[in-house]
N, C-alpha and C. Protein backbone atom coordinates (compact mmCIF):
# COMPACT_ATOMS: atom_id res chain seq x y z
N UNK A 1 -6.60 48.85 -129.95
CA UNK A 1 -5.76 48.10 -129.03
C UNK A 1 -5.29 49.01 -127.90
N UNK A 2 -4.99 48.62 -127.18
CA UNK A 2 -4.17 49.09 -125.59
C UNK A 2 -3.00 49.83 -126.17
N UNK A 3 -2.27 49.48 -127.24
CA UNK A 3 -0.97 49.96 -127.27
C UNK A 3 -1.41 51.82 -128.09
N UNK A 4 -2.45 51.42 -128.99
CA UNK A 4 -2.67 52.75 -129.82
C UNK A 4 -3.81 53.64 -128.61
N UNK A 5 -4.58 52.80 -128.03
CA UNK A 5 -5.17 53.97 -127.29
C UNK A 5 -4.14 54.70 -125.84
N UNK A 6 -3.40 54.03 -125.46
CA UNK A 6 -2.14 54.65 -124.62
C UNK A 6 -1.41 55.56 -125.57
N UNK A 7 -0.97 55.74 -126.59
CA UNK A 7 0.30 56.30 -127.68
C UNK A 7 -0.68 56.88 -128.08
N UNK A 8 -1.86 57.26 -128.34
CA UNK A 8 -2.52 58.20 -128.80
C UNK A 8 -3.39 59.08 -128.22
N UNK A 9 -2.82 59.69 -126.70
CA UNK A 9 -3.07 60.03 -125.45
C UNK A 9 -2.15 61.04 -125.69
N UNK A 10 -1.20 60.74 -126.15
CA UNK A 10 0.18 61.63 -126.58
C UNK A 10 0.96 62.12 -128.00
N UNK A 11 0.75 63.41 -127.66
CA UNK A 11 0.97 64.28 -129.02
C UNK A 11 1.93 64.61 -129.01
N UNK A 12 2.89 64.07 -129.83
CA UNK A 12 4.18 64.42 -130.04
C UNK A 12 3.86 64.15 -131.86
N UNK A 13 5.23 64.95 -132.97
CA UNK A 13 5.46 64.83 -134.16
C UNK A 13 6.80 63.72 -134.26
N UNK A 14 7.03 63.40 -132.96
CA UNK A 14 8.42 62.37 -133.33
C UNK A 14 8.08 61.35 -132.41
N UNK A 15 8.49 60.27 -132.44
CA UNK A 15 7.95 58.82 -131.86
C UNK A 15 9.09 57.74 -132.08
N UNK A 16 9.76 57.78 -130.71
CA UNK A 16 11.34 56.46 -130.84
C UNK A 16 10.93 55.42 -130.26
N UNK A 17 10.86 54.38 -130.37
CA UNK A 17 10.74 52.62 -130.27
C UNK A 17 12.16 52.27 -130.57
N UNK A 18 12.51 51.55 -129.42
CA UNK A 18 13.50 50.63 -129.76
C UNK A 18 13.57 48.86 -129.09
N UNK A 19 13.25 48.89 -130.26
CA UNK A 19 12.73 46.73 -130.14
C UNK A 19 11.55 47.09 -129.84
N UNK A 20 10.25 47.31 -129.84
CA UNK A 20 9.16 47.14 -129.15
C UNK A 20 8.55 46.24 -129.84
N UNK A 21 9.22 45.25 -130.50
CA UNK A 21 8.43 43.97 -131.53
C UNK A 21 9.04 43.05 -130.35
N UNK A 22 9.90 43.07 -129.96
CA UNK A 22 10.19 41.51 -128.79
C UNK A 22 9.72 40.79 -128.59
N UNK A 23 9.14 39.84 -129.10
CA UNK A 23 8.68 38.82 -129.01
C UNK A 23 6.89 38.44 -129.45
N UNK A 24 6.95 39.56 -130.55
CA UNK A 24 5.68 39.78 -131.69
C UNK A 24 5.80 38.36 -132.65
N UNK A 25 4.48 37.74 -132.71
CA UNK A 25 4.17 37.03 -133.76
C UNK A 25 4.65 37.85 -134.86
N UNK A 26 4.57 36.77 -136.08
CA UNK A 26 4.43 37.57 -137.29
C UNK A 26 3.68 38.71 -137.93
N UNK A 27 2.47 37.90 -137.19
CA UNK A 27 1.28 38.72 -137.32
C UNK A 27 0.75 39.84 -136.95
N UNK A 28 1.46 39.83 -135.59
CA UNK A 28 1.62 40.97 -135.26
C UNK A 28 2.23 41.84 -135.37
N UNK A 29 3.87 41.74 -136.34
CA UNK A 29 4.25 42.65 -136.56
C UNK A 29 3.75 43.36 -138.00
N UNK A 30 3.03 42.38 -138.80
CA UNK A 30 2.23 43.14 -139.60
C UNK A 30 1.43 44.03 -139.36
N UNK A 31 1.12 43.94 -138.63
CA UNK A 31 -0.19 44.88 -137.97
C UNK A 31 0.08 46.42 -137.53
N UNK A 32 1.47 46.40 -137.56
CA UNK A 32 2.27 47.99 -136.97
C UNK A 32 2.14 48.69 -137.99
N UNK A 33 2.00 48.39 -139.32
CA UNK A 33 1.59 49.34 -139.82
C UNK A 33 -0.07 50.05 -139.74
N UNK A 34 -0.74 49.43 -139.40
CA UNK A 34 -2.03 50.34 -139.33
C UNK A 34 -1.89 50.67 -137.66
N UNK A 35 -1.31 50.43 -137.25
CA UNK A 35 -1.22 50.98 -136.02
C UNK A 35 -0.03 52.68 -135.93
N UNK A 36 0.80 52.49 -136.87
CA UNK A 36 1.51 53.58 -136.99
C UNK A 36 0.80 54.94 -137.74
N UNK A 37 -0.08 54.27 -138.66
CA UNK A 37 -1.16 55.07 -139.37
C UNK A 37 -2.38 55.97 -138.69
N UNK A 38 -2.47 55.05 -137.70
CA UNK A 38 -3.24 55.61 -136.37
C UNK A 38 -2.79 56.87 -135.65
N UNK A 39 -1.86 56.40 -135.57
CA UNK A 39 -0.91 57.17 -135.15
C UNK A 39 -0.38 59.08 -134.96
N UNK A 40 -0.69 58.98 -136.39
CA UNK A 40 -0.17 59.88 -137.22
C UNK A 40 0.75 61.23 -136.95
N UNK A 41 1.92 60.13 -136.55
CA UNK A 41 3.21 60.87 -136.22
C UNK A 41 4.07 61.42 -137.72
N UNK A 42 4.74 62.26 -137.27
CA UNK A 42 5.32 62.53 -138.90
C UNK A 42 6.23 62.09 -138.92
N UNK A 43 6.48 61.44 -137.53
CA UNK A 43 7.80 60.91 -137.46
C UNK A 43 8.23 60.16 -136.98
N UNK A 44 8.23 58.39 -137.22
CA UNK A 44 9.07 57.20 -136.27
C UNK A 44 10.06 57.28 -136.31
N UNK A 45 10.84 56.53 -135.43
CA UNK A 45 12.24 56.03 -135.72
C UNK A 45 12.28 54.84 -134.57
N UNK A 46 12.60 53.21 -135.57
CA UNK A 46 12.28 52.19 -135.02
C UNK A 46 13.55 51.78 -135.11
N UNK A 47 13.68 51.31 -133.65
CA UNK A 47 15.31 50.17 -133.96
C UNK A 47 15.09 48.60 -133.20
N UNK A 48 15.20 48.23 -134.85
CA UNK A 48 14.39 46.70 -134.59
C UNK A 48 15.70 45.86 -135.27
N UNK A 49 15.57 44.40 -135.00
CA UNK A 49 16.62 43.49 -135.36
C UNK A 49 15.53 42.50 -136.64
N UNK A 50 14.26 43.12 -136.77
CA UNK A 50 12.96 42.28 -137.22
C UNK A 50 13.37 42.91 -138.91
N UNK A 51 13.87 41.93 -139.75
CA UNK A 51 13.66 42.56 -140.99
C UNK A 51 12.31 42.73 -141.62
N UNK A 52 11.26 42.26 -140.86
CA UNK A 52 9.81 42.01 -141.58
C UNK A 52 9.25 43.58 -141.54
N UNK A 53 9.91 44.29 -140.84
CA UNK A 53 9.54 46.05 -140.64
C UNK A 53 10.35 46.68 -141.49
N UNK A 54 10.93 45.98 -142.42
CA UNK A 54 11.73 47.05 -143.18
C UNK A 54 10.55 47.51 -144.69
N UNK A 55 9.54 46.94 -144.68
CA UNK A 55 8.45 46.99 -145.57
C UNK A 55 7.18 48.50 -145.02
N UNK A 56 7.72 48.85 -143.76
CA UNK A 56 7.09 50.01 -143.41
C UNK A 56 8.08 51.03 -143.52
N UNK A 57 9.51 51.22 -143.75
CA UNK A 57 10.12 52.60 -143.66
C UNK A 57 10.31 52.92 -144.80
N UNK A 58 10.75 54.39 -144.67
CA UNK A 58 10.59 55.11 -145.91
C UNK A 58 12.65 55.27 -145.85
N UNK A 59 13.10 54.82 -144.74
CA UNK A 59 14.43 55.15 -145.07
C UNK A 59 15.34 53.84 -144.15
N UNK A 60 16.08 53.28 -144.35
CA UNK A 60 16.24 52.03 -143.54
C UNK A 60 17.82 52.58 -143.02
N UNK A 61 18.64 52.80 -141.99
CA UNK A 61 20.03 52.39 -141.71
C UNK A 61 20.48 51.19 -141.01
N UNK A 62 21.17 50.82 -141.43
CA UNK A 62 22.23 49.42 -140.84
C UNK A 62 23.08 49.79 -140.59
N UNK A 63 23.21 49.54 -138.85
CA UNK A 63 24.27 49.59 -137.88
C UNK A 63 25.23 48.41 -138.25
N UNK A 64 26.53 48.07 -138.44
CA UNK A 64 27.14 46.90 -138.04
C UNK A 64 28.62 47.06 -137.48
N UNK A 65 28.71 46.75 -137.01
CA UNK A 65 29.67 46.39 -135.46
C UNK A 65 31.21 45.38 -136.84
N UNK A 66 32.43 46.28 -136.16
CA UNK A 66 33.68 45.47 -136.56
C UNK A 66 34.59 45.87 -136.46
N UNK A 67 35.44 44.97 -135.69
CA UNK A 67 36.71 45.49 -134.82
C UNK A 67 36.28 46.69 -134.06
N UNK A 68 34.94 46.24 -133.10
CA UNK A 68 34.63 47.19 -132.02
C UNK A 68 33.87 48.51 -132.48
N UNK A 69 34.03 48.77 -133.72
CA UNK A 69 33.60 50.19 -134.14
C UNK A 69 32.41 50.00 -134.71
N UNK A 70 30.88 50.61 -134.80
CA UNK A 70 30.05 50.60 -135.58
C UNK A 70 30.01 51.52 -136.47
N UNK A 71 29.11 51.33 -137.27
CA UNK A 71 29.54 51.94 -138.99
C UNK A 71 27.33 51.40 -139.11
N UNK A 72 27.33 53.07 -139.24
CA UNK A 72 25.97 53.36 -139.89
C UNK A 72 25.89 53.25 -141.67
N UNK A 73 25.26 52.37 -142.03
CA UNK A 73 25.02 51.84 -143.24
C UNK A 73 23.31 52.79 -143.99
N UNK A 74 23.72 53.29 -144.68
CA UNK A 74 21.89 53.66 -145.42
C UNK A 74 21.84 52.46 -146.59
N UNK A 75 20.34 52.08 -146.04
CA UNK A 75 20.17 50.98 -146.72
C UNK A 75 18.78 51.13 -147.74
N UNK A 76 18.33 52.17 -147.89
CA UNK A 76 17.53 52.34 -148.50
C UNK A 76 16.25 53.51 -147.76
């Protein structure tokens, strides 16, 4: 695809996305995992609102917002 032959032009060990599912089928967000595999960064860090990606991390945090203050949650 366009997205892995652009991102794999570039060698980096760390790799930040934030939302880049916006407005991904389902199907397509299945698909990020063999595309991350492609990849082969040692290191993502995705900040998505998509719970269907929580089946690719190896470590999950939850941000949540109250009385103005956010509060980092480890969620697995």
């Amino acid at each position: 695809s366009m997205v892995v032959q652009t991102l794999t032009d570039v060698r980096s060990d760390i790799l930040i996305l934030d939302e880049p599912t916006d407005g991904f089928s389902k199907e397509q967000l299945y698909k990020l995992r063999d595309i991350f595999d492609e990849l082969e960064a040692r290191q993502i860090i995705l900040v998505s609102h998509e719970e269907e990606l929580e089946n690719l991390a190896d470590h999950i945090y939850r941000v949540e917002k109250s009385d103005g203050l956010s509060a980092i949650q480890q969620a697995g």
